[in-house]
Protein backbone atom coordinates (compact mmCIF):
# COMPACT_ATOMS: atom_id res chain seq x y z
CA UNK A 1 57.30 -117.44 -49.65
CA UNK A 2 60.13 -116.82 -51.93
CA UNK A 3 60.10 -114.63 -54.76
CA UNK A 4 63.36 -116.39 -56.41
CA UNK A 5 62.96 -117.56 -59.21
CA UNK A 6 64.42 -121.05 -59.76
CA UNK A 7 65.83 -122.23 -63.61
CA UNK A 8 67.48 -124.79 -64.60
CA UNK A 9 71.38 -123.72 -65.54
CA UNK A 10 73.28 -125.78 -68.71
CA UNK A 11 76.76 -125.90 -69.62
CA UNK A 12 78.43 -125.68 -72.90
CA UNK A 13 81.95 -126.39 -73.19
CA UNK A 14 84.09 -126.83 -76.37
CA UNK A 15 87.55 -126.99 -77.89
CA UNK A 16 89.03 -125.18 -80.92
CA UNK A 17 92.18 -124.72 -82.94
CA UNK A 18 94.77 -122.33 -82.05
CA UNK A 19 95.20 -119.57 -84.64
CA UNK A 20 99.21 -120.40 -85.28
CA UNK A 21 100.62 -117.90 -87.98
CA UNK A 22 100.54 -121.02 -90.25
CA UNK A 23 97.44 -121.46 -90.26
CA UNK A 24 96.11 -117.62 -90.65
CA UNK A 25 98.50 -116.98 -93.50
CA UNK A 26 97.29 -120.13 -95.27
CA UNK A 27 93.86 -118.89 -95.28
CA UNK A 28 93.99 -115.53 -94.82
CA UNK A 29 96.60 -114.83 -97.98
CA UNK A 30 96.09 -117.85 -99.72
CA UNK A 31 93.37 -116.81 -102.10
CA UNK A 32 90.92 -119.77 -103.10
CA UNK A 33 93.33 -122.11 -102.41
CA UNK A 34 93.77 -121.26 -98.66
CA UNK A 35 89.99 -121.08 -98.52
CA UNK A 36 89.69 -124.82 -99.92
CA UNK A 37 92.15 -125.95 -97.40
CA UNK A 38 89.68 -124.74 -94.64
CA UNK A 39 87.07 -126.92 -96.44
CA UNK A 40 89.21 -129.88 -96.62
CA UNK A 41 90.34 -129.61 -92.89
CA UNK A 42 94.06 -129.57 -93.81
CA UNK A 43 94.05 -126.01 -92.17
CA UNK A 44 91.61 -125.56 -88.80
CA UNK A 45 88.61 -123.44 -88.61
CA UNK A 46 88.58 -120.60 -86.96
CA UNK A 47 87.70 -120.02 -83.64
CA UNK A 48 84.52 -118.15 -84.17
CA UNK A 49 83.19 -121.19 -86.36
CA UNK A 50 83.94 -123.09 -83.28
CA UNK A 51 82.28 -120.75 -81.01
CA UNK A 52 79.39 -120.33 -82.92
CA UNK A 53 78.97 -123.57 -84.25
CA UNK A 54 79.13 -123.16 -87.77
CA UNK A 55 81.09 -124.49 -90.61
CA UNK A 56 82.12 -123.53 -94.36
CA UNK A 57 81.00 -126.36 -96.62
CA UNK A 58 81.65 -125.54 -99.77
CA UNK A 59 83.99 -122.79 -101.80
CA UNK A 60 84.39 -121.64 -105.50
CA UNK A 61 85.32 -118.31 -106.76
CA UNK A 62 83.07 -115.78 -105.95
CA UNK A 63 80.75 -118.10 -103.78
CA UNK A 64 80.84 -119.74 -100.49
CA UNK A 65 78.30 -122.20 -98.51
CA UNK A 66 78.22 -122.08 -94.81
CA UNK A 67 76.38 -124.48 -92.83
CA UNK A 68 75.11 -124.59 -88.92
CA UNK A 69 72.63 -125.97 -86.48
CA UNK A 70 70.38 -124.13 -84.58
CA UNK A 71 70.95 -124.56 -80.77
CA UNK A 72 69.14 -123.59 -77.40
CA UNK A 73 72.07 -121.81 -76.77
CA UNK A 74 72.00 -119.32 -79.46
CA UNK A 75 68.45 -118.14 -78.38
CA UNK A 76 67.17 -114.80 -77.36
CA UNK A 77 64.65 -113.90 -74.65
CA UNK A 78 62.07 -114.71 -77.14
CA UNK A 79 62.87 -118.15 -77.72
CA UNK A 80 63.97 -118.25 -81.05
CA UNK A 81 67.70 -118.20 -82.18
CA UNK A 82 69.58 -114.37 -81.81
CA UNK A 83 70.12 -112.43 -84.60
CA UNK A 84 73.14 -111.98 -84.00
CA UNK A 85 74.22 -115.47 -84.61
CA UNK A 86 72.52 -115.40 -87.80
CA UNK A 87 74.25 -112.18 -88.91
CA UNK A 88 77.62 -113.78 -88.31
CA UNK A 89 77.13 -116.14 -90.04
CA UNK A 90 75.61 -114.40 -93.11
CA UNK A 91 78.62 -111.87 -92.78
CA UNK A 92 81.08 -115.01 -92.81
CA UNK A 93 78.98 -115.98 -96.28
CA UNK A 94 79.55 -113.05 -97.95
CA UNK A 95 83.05 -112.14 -96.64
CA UNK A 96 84.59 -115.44 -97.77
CA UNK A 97 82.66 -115.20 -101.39
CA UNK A 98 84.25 -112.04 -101.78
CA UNK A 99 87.75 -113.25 -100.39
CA UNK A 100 87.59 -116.47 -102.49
CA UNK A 101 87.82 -114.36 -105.86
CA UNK A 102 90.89 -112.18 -104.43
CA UNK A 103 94.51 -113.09 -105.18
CA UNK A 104 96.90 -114.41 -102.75
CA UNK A 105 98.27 -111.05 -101.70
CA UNK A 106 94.95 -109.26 -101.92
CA UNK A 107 92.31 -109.44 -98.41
CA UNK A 108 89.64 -106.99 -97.47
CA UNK A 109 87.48 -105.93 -94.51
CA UNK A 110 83.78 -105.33 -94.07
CA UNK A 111 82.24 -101.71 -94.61
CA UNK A 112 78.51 -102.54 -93.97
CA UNK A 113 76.39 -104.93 -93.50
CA UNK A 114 72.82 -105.53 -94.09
CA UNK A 115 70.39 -108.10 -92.37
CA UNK A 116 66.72 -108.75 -93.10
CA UNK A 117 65.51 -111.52 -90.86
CA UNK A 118 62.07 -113.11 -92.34
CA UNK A 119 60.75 -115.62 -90.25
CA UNK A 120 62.38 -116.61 -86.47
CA UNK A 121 64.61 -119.77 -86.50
CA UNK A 122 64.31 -122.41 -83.83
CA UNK A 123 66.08 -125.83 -83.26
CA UNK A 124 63.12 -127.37 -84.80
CA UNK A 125 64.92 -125.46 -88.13
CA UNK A 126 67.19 -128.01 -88.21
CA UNK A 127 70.28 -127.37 -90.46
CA UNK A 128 70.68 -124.18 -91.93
CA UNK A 129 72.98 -122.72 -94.73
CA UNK A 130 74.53 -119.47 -96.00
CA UNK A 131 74.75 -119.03 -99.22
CA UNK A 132 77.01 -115.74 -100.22
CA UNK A 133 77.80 -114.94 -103.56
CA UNK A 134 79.34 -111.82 -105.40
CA UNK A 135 77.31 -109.60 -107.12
CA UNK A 136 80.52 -107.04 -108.29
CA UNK A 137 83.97 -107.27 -107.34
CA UNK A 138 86.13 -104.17 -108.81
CA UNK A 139 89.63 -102.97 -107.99
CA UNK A 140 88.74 -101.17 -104.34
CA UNK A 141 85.70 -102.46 -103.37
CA UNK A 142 83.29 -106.07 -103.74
CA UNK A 143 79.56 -105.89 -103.00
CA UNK A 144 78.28 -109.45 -102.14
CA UNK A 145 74.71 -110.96 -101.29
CA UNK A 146 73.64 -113.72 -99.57
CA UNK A 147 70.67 -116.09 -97.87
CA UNK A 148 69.81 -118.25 -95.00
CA UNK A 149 67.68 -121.01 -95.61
CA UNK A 150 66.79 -124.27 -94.48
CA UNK A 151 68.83 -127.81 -95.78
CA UNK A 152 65.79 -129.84 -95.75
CA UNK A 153 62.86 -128.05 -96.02
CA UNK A 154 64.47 -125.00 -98.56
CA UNK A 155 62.56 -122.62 -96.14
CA UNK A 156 63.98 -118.50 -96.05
CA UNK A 157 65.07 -117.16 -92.97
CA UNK A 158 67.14 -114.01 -93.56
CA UNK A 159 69.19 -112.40 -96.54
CA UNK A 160 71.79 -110.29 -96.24
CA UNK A 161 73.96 -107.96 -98.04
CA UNK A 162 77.42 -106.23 -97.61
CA UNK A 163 80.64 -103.99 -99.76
CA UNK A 164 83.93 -104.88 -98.88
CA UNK A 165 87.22 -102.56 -99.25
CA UNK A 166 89.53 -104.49 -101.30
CA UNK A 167 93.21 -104.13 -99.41
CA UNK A 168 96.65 -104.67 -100.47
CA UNK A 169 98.01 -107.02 -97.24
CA UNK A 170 101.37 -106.58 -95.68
CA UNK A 171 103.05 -109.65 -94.39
């Protein structure tokens, strides 16, 4: 009698755009405008979206929508989706509310983040979005805050909050 224990294996496979300098300096120095261009799809996502399978929706200064599906993939031992996918996302959120109300020449970088995680999210969650907004924005640094819920049923999964170091970029 064998002790091995037999599981079925699964393969993912996907494709994603090649970060040409084009298309980081759109986005990455182009203020809300490069931001919206990501939206559109006139400049590519980047490859963590792709990875994790999540997308930005929607922009306006000072607030960005993410949205993403829940996948068997993304789970934990538990069963339920890791929390680290869900803090990336969040922490995409907030960074990209904060970088949509920056100028052109202006980026910044994380200096914390904080994740509460309220209830576990499965594929039966169906769509889920990340709302970030920005609560202050001054000359050095941004604060920003933002939620996971659910697109259909409204439901709360985690909030999250971070404070960005405003930077002068060098190109």
């Amino acid at each position: 009698m064998s002790n091995e224990i037999k599981y079925e294996r699964r393969t993912r496979t996907y494709d994603y755009a090649s970060m040409s300098s084009d298309a980081r300096g759109g986005a990455v120095y182009g203020g809300i405008a490069g931001m919206q261009r990501l939206v559109t799809g006139e400049l590519p996502p980047p490859p963590i979206a792709d990875t994790l399978g999540f997308a930005l929706v929607e922009i306006e200064p000072g607030r960005a929508l993410f949205e993403g599906t829940p996948a068997e993939w993304q789970y934990n031992p538990l069963g339920t989706v890791h929390g680290g996918w869900i803090a990336t996302v969040l922490d995409s959120a907030l960074g990209c509310a904060v970088h949509s109300g920056l100028a052109a020449d202006i980026g910044y970088t994380t200096m914390d983040l904080q994740v509460r995680f309220l209830r576990a999210l499965t594929v039966e969650s169906g769509v889920v979005r990340a709302e970030g907004k920005v609560v202050s924005s001054g000359r050095r640094v941004a604060t920003a805050e933002a939620r996971l819920f659910g697109k259909v049923d409204g439901k709360l999964y985690a909030t999250a909050t971070t404070s960005c170091l405003i930077v002068q970029v060098v190109k």
